[in-house]
C-alpha atoms as a PDB file:
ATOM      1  CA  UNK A   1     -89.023  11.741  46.639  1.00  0.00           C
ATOM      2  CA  UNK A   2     -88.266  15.031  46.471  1.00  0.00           C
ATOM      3  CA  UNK A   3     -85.030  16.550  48.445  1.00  0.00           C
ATOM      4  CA  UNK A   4     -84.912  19.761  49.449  1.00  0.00           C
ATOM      5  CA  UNK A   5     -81.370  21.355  49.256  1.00  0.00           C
ATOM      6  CA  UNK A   6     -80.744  24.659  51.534  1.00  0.00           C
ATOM      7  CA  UNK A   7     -79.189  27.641  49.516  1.00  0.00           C
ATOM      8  CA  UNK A   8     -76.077  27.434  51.241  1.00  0.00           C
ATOM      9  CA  UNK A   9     -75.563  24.027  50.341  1.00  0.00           C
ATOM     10  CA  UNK A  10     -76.891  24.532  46.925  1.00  0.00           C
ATOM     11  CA  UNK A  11     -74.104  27.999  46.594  1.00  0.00           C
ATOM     12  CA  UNK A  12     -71.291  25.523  47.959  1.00  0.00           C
ATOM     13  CA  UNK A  13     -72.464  22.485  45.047  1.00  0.00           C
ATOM     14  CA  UNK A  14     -72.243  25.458  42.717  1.00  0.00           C
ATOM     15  CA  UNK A  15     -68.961  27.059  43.573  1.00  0.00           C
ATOM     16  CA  UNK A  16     -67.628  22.910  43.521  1.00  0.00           C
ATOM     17  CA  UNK A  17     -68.942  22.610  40.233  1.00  0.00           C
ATOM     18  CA  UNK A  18     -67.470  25.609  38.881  1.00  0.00           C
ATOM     19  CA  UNK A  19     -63.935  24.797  40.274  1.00  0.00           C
ATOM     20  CA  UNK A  20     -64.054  21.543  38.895  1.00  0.00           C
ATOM     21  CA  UNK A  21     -65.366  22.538  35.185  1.00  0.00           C
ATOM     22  CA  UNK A  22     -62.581  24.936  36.298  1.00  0.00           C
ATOM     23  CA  UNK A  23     -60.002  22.062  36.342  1.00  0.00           C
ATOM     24  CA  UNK A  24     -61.359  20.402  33.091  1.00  0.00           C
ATOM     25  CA  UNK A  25     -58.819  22.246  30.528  1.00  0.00           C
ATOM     26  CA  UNK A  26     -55.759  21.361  32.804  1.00  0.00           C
ATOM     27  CA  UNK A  27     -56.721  17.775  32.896  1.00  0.00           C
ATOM     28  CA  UNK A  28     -57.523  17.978  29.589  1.00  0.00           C
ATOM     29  CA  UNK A  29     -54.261  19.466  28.549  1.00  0.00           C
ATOM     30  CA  UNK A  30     -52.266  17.146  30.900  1.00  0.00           C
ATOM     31  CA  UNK A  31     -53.838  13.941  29.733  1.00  0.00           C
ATOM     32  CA  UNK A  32     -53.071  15.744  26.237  1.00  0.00           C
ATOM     33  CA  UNK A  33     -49.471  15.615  27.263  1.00  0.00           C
ATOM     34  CA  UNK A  34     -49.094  12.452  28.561  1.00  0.00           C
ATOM     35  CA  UNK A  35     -50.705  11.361  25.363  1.00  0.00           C
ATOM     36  CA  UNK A  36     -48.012  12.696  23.340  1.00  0.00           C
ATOM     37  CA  UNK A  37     -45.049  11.894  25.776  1.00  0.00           C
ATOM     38  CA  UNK A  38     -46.247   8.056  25.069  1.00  0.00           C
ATOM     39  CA  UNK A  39     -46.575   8.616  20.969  1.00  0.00           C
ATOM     40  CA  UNK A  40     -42.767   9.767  21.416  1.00  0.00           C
ATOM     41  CA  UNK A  41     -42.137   6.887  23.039  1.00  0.00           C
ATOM     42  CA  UNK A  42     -43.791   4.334  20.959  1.00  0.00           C
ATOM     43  CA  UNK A  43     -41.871   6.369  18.627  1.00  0.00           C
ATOM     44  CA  UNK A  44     -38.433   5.985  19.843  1.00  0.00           C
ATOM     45  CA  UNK A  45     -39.370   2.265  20.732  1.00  0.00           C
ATOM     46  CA  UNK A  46     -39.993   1.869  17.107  1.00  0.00           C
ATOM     47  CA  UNK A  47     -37.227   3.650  15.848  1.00  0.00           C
ATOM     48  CA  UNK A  48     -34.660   2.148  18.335  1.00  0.00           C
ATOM     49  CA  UNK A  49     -36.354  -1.397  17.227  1.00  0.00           C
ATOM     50  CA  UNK A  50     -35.245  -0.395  13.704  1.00  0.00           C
ATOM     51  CA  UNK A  51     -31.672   0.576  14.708  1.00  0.00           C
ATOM     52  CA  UNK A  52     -31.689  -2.921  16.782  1.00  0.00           C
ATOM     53  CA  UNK A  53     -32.929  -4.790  13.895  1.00  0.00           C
ATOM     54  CA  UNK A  54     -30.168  -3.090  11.361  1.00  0.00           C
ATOM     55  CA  UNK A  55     -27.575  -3.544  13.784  1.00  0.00           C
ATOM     56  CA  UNK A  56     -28.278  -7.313  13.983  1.00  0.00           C
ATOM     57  CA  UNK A  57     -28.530  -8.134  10.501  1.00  0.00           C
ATOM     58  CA  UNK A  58     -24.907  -6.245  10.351  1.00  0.00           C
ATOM     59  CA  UNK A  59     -23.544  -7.711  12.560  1.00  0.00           C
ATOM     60  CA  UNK A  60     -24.979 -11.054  11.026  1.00  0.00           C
ATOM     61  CA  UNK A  61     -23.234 -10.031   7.950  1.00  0.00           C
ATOM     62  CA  UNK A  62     -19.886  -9.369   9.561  1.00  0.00           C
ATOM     63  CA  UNK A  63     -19.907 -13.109  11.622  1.00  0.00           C
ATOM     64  CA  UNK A  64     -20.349 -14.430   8.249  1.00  0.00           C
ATOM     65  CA  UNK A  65     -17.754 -12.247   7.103  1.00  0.00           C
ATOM     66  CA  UNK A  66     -15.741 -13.394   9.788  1.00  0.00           C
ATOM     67  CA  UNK A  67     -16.293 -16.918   9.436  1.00  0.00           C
ATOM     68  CA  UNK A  68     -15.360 -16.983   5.658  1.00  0.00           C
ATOM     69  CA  UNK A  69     -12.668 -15.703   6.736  1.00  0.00           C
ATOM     70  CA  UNK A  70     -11.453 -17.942   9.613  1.00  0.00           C
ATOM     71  CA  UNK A  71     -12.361 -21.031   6.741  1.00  0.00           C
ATOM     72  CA  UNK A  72     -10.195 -18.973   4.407  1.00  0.00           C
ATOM     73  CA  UNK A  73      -7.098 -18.598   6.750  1.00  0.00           C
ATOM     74  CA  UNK A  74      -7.296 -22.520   8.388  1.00  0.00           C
ATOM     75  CA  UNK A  75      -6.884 -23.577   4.735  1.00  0.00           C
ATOM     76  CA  UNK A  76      -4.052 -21.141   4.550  1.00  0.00           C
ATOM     77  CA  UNK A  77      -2.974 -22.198   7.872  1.00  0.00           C
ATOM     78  CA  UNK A  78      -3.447 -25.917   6.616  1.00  0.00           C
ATOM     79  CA  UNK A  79      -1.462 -25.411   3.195  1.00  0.00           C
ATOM     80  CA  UNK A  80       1.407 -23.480   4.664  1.00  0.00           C
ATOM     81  CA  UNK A  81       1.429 -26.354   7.479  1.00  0.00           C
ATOM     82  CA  UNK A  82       1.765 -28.746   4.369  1.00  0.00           C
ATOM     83  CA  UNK A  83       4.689 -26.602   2.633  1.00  0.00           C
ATOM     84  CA  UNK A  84       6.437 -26.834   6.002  1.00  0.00           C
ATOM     85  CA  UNK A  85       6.350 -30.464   6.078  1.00  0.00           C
ATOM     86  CA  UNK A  86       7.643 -30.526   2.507  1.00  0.00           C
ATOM     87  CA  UNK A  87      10.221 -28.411   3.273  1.00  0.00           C
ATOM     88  CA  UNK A  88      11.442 -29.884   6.525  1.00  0.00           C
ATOM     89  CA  UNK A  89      11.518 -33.112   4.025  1.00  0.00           C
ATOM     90  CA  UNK A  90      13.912 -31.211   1.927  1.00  0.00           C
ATOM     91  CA  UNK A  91      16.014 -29.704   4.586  1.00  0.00           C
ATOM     92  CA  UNK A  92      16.659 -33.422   5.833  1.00  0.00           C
ATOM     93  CA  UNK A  93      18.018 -34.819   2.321  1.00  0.00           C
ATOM     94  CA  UNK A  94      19.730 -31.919   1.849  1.00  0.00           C
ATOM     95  CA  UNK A  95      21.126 -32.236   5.276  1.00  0.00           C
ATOM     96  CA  UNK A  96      21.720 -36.060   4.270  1.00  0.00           C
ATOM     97  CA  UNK A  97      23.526 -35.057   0.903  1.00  0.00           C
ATOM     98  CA  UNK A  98      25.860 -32.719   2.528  1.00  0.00           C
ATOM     99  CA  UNK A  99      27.144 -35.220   5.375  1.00  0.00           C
ATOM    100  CA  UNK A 100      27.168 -37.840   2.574  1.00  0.00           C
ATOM    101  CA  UNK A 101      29.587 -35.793   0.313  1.00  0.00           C
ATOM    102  CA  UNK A 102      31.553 -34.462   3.483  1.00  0.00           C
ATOM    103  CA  UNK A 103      32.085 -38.166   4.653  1.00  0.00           C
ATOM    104  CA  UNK A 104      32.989 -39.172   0.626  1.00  0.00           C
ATOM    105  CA  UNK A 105      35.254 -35.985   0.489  1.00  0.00           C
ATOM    106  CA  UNK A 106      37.301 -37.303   3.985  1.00  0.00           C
ATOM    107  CA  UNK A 107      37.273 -41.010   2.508  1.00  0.00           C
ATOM    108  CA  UNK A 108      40.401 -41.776   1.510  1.00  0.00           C
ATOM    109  CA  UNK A 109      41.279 -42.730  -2.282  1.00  0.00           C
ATOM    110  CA  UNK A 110      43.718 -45.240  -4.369  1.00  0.00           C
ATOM    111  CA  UNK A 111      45.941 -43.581  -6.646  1.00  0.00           C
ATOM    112  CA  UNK A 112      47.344 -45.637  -9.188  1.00  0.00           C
ATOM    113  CA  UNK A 113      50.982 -44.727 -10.659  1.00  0.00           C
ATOM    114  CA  UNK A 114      52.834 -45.927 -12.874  1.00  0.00           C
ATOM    115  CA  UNK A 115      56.151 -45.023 -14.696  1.00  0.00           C
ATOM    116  CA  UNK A 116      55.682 -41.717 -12.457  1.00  0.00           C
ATOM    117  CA  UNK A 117      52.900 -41.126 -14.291  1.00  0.00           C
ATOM    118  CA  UNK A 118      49.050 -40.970 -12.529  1.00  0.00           C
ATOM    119  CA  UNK A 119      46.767 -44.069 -14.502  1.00  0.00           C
ATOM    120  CA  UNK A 120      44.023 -43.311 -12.594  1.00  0.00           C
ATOM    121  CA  UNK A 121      41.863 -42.918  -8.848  1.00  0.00           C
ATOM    122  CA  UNK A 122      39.527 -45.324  -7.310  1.00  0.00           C
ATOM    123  CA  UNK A 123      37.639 -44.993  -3.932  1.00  0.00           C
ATOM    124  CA  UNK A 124      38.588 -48.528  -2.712  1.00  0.00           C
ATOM    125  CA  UNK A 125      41.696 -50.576  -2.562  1.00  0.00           C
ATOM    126  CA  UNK A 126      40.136 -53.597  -4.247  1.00  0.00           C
ATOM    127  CA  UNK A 127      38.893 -51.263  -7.736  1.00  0.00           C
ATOM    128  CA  UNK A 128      42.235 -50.236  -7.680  1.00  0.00           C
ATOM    129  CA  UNK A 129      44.252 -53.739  -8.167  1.00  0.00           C
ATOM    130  CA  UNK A 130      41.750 -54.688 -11.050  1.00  0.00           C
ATOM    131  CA  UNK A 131      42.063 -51.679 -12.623  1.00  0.00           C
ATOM    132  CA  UNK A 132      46.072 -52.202 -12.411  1.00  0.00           C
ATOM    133  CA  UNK A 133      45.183 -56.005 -13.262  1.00  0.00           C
ATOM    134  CA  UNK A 134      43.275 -54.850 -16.214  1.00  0.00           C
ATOM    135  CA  UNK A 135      46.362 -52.351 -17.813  1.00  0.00           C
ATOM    136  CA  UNK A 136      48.956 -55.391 -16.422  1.00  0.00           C
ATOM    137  CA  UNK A 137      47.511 -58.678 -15.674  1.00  0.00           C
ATOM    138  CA  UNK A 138      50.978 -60.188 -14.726  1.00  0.00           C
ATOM    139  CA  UNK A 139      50.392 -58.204 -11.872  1.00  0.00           C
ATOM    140  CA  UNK A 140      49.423 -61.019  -9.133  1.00  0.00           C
ATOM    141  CA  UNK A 141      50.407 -59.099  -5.387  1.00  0.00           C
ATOM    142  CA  UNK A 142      51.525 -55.839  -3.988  1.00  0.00           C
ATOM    143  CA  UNK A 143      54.319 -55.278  -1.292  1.00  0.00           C
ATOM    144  CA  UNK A 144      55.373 -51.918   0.536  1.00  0.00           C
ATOM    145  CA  UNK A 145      57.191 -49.609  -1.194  1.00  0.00           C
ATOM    146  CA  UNK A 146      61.092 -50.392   0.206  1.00  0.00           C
ATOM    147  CA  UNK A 147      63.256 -46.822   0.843  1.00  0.00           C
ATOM    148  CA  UNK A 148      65.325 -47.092  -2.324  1.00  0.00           C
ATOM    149  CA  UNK A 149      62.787 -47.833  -4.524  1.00  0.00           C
ATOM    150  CA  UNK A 150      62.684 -45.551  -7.413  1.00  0.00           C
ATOM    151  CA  UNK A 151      59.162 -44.373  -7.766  1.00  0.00           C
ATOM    152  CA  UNK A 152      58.851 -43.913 -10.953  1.00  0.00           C
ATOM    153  CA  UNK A 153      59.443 -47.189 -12.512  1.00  0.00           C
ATOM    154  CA  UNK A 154      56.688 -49.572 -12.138  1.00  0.00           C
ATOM    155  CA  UNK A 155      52.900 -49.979 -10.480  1.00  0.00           C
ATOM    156  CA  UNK A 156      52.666 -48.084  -7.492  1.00  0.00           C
ATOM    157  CA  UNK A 157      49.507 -48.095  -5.708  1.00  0.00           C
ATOM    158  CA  UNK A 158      48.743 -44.956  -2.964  1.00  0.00           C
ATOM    159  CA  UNK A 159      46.729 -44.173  -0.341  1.00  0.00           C
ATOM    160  CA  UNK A 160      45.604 -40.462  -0.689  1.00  0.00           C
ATOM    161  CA  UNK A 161      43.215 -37.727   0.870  1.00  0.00           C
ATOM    162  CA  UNK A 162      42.400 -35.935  -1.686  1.00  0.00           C
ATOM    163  CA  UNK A 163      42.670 -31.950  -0.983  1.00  0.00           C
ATOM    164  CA  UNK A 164      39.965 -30.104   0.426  1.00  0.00           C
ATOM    165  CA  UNK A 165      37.600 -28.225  -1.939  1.00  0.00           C
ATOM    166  CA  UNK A 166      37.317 -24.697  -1.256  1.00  0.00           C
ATOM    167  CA  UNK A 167      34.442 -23.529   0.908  1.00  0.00           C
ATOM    168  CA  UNK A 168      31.166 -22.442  -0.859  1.00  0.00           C
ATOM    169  CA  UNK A 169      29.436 -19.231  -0.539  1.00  0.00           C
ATOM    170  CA  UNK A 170      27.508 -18.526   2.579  1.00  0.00           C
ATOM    171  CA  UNK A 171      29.744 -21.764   4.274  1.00  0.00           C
ATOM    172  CA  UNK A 172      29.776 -19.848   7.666  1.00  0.00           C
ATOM    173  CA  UNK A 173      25.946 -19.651   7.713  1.00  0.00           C
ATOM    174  CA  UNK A 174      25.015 -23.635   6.559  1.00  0.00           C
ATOM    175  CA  UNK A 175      27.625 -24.471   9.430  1.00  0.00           C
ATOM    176  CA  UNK A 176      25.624 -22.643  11.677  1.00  0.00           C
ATOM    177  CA  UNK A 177      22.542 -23.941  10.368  1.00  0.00           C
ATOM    178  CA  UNK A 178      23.518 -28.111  10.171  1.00  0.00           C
ATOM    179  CA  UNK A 179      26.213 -27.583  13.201  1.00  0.00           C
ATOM    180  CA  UNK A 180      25.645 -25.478  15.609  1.00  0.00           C
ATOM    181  CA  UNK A 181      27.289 -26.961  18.031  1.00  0.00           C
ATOM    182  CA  UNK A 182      30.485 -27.017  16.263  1.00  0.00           C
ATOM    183  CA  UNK A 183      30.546 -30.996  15.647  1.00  0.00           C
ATOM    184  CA  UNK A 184      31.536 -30.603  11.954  1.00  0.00           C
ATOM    185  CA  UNK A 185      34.074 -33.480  10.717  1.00  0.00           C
ATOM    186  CA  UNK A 186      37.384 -32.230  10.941  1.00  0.00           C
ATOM    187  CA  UNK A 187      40.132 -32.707   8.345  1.00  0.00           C
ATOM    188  CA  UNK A 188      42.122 -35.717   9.150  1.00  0.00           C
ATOM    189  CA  UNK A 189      45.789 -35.875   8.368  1.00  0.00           C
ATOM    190  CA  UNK A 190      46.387 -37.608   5.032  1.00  0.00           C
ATOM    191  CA  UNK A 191      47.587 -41.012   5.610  1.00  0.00           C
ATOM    192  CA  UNK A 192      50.756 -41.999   3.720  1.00  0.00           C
ATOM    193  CA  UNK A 193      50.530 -46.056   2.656  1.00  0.00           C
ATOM    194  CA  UNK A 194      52.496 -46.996  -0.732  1.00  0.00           C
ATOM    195  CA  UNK A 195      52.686 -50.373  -2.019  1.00  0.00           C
ATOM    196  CA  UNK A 196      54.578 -51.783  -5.102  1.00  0.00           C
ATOM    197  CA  UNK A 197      53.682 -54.403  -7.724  1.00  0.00           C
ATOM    198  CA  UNK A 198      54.801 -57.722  -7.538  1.00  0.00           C
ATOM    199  CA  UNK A 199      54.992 -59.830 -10.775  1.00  0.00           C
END
């Protein structure tokens, strides 16, 4: 079939035509740019992907880093813990010792006498009278020591406090450390009991 197209129509088809091979290098040039807006961004995708991936595997490194660490300081943690035990061990005999000798140090003694002379010391009354009994064994009982006794002839058994020893360095500081609320032993008054062999 053939179609018969007027001139006008045929001038207006033309004058379309030529606009539109008109608009060809715009398109062309904006498809052009879109083209190479999304290269960029494939582009930065990749290279951000690669930035991602270096920061994770950092990162990575620096957990592990961190976690060798933590292990490293709970053993630490656990041997110091240990070392405190230890210590707190020590502190308590040492803290035992030191009210042991500051109970022995207020104990009273025995001192033996005899002719005015010292024979000897003993911590109880009964090591006393066999170490008398051992020098004298006629010596069977002891009696207070009468007025006009003269002290000097005979056995002549004594109960003593012996002095107190002078303070050691740094005394004010282990009182504050073992007593801080002041309840230190104090000194008693030395007790004066003197008994006299009897033969």
């Amino acid at each position: 079939m053939i179609r018969i197209i007027r001139a006008r129509r045929l001038a207006a088809l033309t004058v379309q035509r030529d606009r539109a091979e008109a608009r060809i290098p715009a398109v062309q040039l904006r498809l052009a740019g879109i083209k190479a807006d999304r290269d960029q961004l494939l582009r930065d995708f990749d290279e951000r992907a690669l930035l991602a991936q270096a920061q994770a595997a950092k990162l990575e490194r620096n957990l592990r880093a961190e976690e060798q660490r933590a292990e490293s300081l709970a053993a630490q943690l656990k041997q110091v813990r240990e070392e405190l035990a230890t210590l707190r061990t020590v502190e308590r005999w040492l803290q035992s010792t030191v009210e042991h000798y500051l109970a022995v140090a207020e104990a009273p003694v025995e001192v033996i006498v005899h002719d005015g002379v010292v024979r000897g010391v003993e911590r109880s009354r009964e090591a006393a009278e066999q170490a008398v009994r051992r020098f004298d064994p006629a010596v069977t009982s002891w009696s207070p020591v009468s007025p006009d006794k003269d002290l000097r002839a005979g056995w002549i058994l004594g109960t003593r406090r012996l002095p107190e020893p002078p303070r050691p360095p740094h005394y004010a500081e282990l009182q504050a450390h073992y007593w801080p609320d002041g309840t230190e032993p104090e000194q008693q008054p030395e007790p004066v009991r003197k008994e006299v062999a009897r033969r």
